[in-house]
C-alpha atoms as a PDB file:
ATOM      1  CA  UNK A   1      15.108 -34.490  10.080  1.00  0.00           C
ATOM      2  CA  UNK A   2      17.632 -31.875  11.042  1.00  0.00           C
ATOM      3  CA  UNK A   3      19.855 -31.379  13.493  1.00  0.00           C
ATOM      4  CA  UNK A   4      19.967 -28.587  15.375  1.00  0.00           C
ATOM      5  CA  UNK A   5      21.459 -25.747  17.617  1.00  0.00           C
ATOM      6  CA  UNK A   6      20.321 -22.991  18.843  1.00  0.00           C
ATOM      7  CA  UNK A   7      22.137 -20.495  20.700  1.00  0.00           C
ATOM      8  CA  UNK A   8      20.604 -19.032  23.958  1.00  0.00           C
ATOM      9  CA  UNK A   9      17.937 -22.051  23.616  1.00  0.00           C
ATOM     10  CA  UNK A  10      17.177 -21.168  26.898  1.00  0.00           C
ATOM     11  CA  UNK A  11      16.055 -17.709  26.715  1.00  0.00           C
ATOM     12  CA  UNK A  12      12.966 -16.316  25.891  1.00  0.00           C
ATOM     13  CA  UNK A  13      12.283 -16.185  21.954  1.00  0.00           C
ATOM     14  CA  UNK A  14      15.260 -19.335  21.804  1.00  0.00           C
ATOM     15  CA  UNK A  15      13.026 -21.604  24.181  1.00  0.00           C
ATOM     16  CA  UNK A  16       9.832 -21.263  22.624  1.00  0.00           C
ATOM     17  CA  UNK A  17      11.686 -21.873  18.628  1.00  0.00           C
ATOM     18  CA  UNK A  18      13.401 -24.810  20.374  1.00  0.00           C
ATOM     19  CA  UNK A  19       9.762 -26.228  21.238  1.00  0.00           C
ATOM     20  CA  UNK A  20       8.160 -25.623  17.786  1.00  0.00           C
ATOM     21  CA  UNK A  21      11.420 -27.338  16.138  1.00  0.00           C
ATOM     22  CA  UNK A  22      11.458 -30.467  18.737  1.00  0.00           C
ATOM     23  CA  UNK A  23       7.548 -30.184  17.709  1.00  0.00           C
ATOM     24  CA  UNK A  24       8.206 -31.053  13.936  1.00  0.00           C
ATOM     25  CA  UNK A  25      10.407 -33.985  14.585  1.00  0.00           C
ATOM     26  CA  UNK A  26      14.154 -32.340  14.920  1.00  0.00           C
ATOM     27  CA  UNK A  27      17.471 -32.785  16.755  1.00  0.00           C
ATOM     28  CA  UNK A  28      17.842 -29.906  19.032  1.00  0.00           C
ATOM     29  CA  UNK A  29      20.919 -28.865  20.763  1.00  0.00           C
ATOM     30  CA  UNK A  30      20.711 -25.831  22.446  1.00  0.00           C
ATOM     31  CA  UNK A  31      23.738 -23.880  24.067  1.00  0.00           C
ATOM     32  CA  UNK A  32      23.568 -21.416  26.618  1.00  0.00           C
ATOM     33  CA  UNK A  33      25.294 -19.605  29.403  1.00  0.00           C
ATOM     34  CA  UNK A  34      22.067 -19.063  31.203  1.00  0.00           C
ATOM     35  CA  UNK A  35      22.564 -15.710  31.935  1.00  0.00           C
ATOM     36  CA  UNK A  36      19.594 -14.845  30.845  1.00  0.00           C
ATOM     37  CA  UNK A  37      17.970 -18.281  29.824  1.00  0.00           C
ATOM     38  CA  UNK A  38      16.956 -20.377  32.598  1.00  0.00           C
ATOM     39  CA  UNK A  39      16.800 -24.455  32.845  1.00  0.00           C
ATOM     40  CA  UNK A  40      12.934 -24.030  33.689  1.00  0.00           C
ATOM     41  CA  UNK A  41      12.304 -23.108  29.929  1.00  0.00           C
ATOM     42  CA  UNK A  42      13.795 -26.604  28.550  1.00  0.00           C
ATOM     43  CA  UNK A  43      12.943 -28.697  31.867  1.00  0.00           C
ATOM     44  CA  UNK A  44      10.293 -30.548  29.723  1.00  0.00           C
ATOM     45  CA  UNK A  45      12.155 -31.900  27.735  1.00  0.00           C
ATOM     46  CA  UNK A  46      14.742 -33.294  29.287  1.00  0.00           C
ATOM     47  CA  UNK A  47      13.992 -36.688  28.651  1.00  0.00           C
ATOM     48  CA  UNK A  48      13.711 -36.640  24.787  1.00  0.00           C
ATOM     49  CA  UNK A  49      16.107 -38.328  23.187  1.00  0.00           C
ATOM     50  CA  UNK A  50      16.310 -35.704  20.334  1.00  0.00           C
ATOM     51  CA  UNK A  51      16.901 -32.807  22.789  1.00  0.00           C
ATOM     52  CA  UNK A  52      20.284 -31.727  24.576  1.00  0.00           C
ATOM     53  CA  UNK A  53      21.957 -29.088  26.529  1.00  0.00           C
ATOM     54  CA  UNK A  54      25.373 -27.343  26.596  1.00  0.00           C
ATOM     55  CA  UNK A  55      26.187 -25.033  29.002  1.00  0.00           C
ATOM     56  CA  UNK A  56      28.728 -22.691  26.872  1.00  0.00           C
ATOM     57  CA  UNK A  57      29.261 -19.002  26.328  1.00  0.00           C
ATOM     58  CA  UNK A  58      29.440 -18.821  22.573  1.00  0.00           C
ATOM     59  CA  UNK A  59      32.451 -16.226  22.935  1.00  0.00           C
ATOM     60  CA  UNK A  60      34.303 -19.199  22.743  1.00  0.00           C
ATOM     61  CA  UNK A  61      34.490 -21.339  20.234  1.00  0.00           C
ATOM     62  CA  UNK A  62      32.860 -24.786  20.155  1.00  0.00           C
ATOM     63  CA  UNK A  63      33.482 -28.053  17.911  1.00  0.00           C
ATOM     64  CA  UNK A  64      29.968 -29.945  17.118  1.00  0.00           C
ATOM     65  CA  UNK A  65      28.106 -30.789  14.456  1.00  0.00           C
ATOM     66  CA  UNK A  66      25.031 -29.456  13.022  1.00  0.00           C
ATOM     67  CA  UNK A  67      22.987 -28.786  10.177  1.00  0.00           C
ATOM     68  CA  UNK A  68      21.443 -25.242  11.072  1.00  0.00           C
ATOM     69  CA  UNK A  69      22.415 -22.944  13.593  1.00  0.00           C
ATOM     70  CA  UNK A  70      19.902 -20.256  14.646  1.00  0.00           C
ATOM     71  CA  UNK A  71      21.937 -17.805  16.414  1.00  0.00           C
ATOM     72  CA  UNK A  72      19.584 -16.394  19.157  1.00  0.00           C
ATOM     73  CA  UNK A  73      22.551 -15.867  21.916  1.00  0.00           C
ATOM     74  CA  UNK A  74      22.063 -12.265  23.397  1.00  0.00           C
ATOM     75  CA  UNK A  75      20.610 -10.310  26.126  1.00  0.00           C
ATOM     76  CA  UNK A  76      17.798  -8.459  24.435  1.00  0.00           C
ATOM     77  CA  UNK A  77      16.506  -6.202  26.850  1.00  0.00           C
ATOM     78  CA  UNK A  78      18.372  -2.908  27.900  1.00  0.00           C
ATOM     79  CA  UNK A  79      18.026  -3.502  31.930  1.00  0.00           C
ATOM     80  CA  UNK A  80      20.485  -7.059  30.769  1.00  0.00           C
ATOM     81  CA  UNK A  81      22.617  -5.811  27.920  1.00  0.00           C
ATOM     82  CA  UNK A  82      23.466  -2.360  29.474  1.00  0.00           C
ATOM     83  CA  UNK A  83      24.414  -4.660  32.901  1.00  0.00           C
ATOM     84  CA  UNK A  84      27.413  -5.772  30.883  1.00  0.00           C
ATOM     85  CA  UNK A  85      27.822  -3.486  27.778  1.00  0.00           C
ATOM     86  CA  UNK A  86      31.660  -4.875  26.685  1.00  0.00           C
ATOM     87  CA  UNK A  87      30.433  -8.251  27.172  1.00  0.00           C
ATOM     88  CA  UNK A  88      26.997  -7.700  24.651  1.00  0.00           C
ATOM     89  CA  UNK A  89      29.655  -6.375  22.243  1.00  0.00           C
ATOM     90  CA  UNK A  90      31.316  -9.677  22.430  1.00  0.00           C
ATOM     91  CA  UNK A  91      28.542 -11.827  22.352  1.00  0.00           C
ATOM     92  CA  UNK A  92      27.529 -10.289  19.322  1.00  0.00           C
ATOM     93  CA  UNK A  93      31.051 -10.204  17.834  1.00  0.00           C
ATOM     94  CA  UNK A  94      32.993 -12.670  18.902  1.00  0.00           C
ATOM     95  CA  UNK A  95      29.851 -15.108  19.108  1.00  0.00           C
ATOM     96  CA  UNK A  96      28.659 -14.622  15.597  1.00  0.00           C
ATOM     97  CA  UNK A  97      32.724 -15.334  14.460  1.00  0.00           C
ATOM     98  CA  UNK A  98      32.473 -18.586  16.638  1.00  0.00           C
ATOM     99  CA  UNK A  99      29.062 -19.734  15.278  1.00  0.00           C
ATOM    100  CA  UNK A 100      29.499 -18.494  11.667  1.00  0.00           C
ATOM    101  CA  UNK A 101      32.945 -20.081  11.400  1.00  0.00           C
ATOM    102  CA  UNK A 102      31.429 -23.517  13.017  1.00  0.00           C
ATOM    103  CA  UNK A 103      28.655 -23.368  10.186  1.00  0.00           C
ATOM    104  CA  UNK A 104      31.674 -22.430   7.495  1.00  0.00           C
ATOM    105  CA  UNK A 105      33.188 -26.532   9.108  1.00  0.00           C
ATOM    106  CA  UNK A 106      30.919 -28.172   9.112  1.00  0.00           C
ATOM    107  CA  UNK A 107      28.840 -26.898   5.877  1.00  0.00           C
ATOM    108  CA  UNK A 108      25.474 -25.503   8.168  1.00  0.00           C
ATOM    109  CA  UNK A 109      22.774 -22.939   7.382  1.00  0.00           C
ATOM    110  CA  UNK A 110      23.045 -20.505   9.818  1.00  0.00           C
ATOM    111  CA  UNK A 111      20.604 -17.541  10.957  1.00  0.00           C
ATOM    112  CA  UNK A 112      21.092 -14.483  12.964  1.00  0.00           C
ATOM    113  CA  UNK A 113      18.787 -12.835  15.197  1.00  0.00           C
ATOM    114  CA  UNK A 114      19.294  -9.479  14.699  1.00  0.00           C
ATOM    115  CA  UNK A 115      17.172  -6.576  15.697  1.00  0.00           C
ATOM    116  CA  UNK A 116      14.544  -3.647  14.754  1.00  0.00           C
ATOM    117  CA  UNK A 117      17.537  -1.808  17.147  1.00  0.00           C
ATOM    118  CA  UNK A 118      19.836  -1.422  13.892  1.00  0.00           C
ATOM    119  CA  UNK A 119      17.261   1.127  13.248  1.00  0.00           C
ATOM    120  CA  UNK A 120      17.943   3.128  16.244  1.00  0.00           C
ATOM    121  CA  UNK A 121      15.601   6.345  16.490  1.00  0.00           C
ATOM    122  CA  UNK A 122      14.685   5.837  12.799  1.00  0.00           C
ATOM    123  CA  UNK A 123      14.230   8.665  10.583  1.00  0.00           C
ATOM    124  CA  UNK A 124      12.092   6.661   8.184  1.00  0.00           C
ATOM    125  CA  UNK A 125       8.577   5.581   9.179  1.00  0.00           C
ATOM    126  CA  UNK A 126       7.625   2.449   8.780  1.00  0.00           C
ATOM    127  CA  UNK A 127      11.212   0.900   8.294  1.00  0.00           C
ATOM    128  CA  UNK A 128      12.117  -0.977   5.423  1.00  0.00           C
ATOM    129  CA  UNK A 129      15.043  -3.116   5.134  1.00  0.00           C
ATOM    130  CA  UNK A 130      16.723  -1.306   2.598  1.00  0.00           C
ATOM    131  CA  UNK A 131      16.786   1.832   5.680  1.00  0.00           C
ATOM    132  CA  UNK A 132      19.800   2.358   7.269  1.00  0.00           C
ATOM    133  CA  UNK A 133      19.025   3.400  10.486  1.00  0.00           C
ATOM    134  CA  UNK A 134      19.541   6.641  12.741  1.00  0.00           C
ATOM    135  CA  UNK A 135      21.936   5.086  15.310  1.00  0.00           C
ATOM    136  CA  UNK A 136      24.131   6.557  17.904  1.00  0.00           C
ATOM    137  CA  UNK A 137      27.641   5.067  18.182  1.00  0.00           C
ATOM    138  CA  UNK A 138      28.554   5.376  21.414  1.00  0.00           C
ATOM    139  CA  UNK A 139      25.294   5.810  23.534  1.00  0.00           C
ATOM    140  CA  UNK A 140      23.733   3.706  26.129  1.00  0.00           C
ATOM    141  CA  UNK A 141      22.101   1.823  23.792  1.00  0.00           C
ATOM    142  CA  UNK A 142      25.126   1.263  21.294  1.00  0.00           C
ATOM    143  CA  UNK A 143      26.671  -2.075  23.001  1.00  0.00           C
ATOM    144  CA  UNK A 144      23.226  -3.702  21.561  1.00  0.00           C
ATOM    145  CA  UNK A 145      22.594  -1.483  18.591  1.00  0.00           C
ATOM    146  CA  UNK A 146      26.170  -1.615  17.163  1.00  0.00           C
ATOM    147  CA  UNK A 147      27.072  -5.358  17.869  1.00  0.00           C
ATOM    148  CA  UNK A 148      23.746  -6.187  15.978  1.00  0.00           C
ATOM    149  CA  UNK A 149      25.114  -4.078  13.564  1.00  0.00           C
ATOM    150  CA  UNK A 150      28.124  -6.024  13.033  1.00  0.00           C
ATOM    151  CA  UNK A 151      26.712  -9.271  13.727  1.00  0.00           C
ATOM    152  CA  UNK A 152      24.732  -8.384  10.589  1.00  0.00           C
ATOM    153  CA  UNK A 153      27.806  -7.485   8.825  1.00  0.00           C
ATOM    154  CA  UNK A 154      29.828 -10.781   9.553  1.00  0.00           C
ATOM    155  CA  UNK A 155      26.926 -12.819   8.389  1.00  0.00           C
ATOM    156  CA  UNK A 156      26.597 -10.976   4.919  1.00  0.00           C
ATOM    157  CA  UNK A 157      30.382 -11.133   4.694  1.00  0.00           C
ATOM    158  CA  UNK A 158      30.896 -14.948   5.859  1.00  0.00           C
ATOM    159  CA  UNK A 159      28.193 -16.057   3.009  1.00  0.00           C
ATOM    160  CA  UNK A 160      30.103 -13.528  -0.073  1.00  0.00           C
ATOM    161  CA  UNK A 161      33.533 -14.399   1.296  1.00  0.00           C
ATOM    162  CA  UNK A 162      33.227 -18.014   2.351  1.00  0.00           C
ATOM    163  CA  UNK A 163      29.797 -19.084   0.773  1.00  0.00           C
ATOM    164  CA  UNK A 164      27.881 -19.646   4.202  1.00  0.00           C
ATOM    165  CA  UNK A 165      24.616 -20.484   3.517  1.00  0.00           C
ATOM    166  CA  UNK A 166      23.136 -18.064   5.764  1.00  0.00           C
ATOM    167  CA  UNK A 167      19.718 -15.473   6.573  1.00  0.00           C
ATOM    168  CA  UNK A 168      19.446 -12.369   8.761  1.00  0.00           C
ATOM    169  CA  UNK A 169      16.280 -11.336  10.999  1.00  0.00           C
ATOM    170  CA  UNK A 170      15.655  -8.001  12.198  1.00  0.00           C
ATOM    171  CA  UNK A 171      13.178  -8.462  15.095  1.00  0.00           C
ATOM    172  CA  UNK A 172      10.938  -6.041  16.275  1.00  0.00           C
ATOM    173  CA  UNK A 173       9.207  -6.118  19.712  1.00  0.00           C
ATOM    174  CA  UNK A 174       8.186  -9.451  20.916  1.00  0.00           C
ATOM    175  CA  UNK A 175       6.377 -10.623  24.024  1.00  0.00           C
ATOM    176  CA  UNK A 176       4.525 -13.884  25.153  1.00  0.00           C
ATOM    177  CA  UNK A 177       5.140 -16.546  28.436  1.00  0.00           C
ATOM    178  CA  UNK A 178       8.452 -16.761  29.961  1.00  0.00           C
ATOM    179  CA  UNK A 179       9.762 -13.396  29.602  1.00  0.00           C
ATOM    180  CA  UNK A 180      11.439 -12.529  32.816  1.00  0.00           C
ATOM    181  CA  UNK A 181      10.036 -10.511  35.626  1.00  0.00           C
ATOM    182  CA  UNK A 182      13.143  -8.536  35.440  1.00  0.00           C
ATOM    183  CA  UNK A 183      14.292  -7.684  32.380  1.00  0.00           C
ATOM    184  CA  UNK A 184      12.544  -4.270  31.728  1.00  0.00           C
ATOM    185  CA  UNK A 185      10.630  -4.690  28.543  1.00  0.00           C
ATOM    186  CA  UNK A 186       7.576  -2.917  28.442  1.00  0.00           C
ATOM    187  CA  UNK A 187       5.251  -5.783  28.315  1.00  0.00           C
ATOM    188  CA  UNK A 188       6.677  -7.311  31.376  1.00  0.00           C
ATOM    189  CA  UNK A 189       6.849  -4.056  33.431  1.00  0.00           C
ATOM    190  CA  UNK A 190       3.310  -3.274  33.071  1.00  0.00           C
ATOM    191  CA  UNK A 191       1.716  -6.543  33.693  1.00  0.00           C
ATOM    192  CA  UNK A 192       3.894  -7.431  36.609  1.00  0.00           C
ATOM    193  CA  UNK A 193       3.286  -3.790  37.795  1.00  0.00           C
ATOM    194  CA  UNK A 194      -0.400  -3.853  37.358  1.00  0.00           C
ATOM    195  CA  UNK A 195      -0.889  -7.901  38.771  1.00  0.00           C
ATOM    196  CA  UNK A 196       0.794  -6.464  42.208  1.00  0.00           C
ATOM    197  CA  UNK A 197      -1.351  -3.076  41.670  1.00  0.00           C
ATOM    198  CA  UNK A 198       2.017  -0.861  41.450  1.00  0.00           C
ATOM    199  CA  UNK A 199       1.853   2.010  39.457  1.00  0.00           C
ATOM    200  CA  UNK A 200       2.053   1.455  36.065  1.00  0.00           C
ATOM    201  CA  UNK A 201       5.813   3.102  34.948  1.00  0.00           C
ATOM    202  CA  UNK A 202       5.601   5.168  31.792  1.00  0.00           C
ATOM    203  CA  UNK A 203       8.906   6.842  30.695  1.00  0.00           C
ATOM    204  CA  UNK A 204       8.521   9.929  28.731  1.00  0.00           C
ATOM    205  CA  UNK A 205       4.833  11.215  27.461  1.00  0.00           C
ATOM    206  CA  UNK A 206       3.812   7.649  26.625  1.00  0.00           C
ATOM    207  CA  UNK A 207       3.322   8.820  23.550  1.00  0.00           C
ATOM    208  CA  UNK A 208       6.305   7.150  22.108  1.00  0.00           C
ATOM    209  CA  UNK A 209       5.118   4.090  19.637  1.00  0.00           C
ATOM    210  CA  UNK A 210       5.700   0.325  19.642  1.00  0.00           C
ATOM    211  CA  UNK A 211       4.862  -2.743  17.561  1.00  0.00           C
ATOM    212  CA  UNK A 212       3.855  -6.047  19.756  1.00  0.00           C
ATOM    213  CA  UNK A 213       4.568  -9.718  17.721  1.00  0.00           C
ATOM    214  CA  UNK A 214       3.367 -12.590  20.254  1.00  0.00           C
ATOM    215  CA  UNK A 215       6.078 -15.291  20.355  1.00  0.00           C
ATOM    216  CA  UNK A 216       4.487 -17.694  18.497  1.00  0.00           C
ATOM    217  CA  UNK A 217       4.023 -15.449  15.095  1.00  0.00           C
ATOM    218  CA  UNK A 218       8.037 -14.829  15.402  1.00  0.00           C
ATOM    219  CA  UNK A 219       9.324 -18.059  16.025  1.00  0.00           C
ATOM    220  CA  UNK A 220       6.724 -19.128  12.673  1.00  0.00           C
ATOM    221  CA  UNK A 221       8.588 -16.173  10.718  1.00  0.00           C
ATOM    222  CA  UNK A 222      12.447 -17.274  11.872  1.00  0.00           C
ATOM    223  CA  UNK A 223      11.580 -20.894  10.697  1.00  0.00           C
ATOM    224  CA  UNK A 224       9.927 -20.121   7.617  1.00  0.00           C
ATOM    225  CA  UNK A 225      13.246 -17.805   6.778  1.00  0.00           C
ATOM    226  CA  UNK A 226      15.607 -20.818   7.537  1.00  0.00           C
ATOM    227  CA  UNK A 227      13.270 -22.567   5.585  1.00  0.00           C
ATOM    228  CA  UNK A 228      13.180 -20.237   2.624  1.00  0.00           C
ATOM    229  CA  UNK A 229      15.880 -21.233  -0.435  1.00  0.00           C
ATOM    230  CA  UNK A 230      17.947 -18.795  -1.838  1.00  0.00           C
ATOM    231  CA  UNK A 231      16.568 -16.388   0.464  1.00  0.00           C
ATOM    232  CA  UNK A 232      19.509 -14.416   2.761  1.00  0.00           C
ATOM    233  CA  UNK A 233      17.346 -11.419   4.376  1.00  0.00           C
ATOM    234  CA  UNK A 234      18.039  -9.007   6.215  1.00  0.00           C
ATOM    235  CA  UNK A 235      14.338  -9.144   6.804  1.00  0.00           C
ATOM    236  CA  UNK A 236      11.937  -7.419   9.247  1.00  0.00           C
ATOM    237  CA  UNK A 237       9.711  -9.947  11.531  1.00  0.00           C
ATOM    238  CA  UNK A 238       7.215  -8.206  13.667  1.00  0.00           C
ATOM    239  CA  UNK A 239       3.566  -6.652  13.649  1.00  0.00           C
ATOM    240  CA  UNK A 240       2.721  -4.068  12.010  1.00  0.00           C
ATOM    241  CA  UNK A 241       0.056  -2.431  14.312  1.00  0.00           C
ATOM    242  CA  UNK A 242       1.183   0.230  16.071  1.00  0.00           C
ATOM    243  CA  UNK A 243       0.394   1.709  19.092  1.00  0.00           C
ATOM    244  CA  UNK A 244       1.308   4.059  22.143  1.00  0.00           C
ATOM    245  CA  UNK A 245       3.296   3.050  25.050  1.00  0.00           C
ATOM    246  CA  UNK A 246       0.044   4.735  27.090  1.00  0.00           C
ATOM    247  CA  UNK A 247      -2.586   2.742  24.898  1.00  0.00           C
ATOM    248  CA  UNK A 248      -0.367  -0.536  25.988  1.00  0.00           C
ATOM    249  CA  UNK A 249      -0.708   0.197  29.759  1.00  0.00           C
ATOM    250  CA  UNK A 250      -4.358   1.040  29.626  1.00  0.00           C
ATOM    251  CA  UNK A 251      -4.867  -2.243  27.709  1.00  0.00           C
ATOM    252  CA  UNK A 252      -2.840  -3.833  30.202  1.00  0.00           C
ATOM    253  CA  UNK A 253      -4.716  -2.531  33.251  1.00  0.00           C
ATOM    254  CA  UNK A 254      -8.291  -3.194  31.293  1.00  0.00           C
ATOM    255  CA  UNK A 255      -7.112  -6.617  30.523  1.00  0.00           C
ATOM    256  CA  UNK A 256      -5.929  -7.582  34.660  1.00  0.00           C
ATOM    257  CA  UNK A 257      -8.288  -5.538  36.239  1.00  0.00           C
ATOM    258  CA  UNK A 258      -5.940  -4.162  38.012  1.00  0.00           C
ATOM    259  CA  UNK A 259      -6.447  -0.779  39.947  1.00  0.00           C
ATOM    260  CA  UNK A 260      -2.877   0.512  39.435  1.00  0.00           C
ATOM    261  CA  UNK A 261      -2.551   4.176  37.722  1.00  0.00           C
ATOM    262  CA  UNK A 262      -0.090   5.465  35.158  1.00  0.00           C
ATOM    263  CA  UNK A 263       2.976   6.994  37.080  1.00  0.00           C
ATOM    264  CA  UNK A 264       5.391   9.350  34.218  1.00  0.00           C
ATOM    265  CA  UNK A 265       9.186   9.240  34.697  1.00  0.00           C
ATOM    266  CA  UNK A 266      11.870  10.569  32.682  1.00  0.00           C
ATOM    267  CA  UNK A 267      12.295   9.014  29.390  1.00  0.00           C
ATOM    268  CA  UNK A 268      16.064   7.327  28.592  1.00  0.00           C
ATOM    269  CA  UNK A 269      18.543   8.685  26.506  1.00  0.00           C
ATOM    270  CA  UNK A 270      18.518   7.482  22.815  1.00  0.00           C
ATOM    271  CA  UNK A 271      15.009   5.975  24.026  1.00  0.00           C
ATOM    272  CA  UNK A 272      13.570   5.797  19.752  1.00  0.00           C
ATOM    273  CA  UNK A 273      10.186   7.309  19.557  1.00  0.00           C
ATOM    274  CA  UNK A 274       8.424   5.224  16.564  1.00  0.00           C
ATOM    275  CA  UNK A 275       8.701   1.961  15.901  1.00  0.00           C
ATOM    276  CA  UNK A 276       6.620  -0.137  13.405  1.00  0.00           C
ATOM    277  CA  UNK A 277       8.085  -2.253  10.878  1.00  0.00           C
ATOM    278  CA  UNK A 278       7.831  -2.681   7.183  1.00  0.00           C
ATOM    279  CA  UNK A 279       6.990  -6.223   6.812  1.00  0.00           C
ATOM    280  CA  UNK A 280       5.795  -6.223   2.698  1.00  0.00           C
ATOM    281  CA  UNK A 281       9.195  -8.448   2.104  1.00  0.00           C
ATOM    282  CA  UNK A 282       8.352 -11.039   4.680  1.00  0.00           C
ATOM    283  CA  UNK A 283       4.930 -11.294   3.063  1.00  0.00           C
ATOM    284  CA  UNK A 284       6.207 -11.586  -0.045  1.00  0.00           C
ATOM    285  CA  UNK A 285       9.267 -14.009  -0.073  1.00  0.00           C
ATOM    286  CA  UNK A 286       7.867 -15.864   2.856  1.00  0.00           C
ATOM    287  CA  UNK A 287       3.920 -15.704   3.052  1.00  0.00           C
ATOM    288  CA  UNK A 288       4.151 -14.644   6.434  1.00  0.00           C
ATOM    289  CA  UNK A 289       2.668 -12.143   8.838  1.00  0.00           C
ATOM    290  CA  UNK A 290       1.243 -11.954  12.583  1.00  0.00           C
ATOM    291  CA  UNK A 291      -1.921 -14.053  13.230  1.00  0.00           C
ATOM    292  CA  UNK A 292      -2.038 -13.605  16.920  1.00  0.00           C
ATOM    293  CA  UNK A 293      -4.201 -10.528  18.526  1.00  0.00           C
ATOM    294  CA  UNK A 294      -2.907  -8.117  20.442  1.00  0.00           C
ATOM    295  CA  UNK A 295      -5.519  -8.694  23.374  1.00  0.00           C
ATOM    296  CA  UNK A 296      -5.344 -12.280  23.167  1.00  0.00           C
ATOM    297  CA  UNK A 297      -1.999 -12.548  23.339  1.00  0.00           C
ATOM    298  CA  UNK A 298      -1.324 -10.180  26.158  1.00  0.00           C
ATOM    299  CA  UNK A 299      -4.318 -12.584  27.720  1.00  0.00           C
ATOM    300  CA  UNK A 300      -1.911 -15.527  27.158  1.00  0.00           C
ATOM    301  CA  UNK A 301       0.633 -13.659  28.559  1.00  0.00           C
ATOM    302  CA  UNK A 302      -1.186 -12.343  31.883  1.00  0.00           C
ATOM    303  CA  UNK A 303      -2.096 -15.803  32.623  1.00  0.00           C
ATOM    304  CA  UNK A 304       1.528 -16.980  32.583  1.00  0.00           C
ATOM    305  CA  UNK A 305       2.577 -14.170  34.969  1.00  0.00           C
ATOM    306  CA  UNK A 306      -0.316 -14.671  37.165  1.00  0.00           C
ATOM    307  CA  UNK A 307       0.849 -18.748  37.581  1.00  0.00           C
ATOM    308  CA  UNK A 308       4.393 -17.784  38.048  1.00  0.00           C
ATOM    309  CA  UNK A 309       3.494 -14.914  40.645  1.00  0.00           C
ATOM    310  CA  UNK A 310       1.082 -17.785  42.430  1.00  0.00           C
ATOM    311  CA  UNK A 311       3.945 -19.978  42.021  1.00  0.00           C
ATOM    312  CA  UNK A 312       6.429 -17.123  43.982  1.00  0.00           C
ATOM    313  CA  UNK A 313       8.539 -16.144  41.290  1.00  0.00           C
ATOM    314  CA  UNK A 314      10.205 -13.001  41.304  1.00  0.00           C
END
């Protein structure tokens, strides 16, 4: 069995891969700052022997030992990486240096979570890998966009310069229990919005398109890539059924029963209108794609809200 880390283990996508590697009989460390990730996500497993936690801020460096490294540190959501923008730029930079030159040490696989954002407002519909993106350098968006971008560039670079043995991920949308109440993805907004019958907030026409993967497809498509040999991505890990940001809130409201009605504001600057990857390479060089339906996964998800609402969350 392997040992471990994974970088913002605490967050989100990071807690729920730490659980499915713990699962198959690993050593997990996982480091985080917890600016995002909370102690709640890991709490469970604080008592297995094969489990730890560092609280470090990969911006600086940090001596351990490892045999893979999935690199999952980063505030993913705008309302969190805008809070900070110079600081997402370093996570992304200086973290990726930090992590990539610990795997370079110590002779580690290492994995990047990168993002469908590299696409920006893309051009090209669905996106490939081999598309370049439509990205704007210094928008609102660009302290995410561009340090992916990067991030992607020091991992190509560290494995042709100093033979790291390492893969890229571009994920796409991804929802599921534990994202945060407050951290502005769509998914979140509209069920907390329509569990406490708020209006449901729709930015632009709605008419804007997304891709939902449910957690547990994506963490099953990063392992399977670490997994993979000779096999260094970038590659695109999401679902490839697309639909409107106003067919997601009526789902939404159908699926709680909730009486709230669809409020329009002003859409965001740089806000990308399509979105819908291109997953033929995944299901080629990895025999993966999404298993998990759309209405029973945002079912999974509702019930996790509703506990943590009962429970007085915020």
């Amino acid at each position: 069995m392997a040992r471990i880390v994974i970088t913002g283990g605490a967050g989100f996508i990071g807690s729920h891969l730490t659980d499915e590697l713990l699962g198959k009989g690993h050593e997990v460390v996982v480091v985080d700052n917890l600016h995002t990730g909370r102690k709640k996500n890991f709490v469970a497993h604080l008592g297995n022997p094969r489990f730890e936690f560092i609280r470090h801020d990969v911006i600086e460096p940090i001596l351990i030992e490892a045999d893979e490294v999935y690199h999952m540190a980063c505030p993913a959501s705008p309302v969190h990486y805008q809070s900070n923008p110079v600081k997402t730029v370093k996570t992304n930079v200086m973290g990726t240096i930090n992590m990539l030159g610990l795997c370079k040490r110590v002779g580690a696989k290492f994995l990047v979570a990168s993002t469908s954002e590299v696409y920006g407002d893309p051009l090209e519909h669905p996106q490939k890998e081999s598309y370049w993106g439509n990205v704007n350098p210094i928008g609102p968006r660009s302290c995410y966009d561009e340090g992916k971008r990067v991030a992607e560039t020091l991992t190509e670079n560290y494995r042709l310069q100093n033979g790291v043995n390492t893969r890229i991920v571009r994920i796409f949308n991804t929802y599921g229990p534990r994202m945060l109440f407050n951290d502005g993805r769509v998914v979140s907004n509209f069920i907390v919005q329509a569990l406490r019958g708020e209006d449901i907030t729709v930015y632009g026409e709605g008419s804007q398109t997304r891709s939902f993967c449910f957690v547990s497809d994506l963490t099953a498509g990063i392992i399977a890539t670490m997994n993979k040999v000779d096999f260094h991505g970038p590659v695109n890990l999401g679902n490839p059924n697309e639909m409107t940001i106003n067919e997601l809130a009526k789902l939404i409201i159908e699926l709680t029963g909730s009486c709230s009605r669809i409020r329009f504001e002003r859409l965001p600057k740089d806000d990308p209108t399509r979105r819908k990857p291109d997953i033929s390479l995944a299901q080629r060089e990895l025999g993966w794609k999404p298993t998990v339906d759309v209405k029973k996964g945002l079912m999974d998800t509702i019930k996790d809200f509703e506990r943590r609402i009962s429970d007085g969350e915020k």
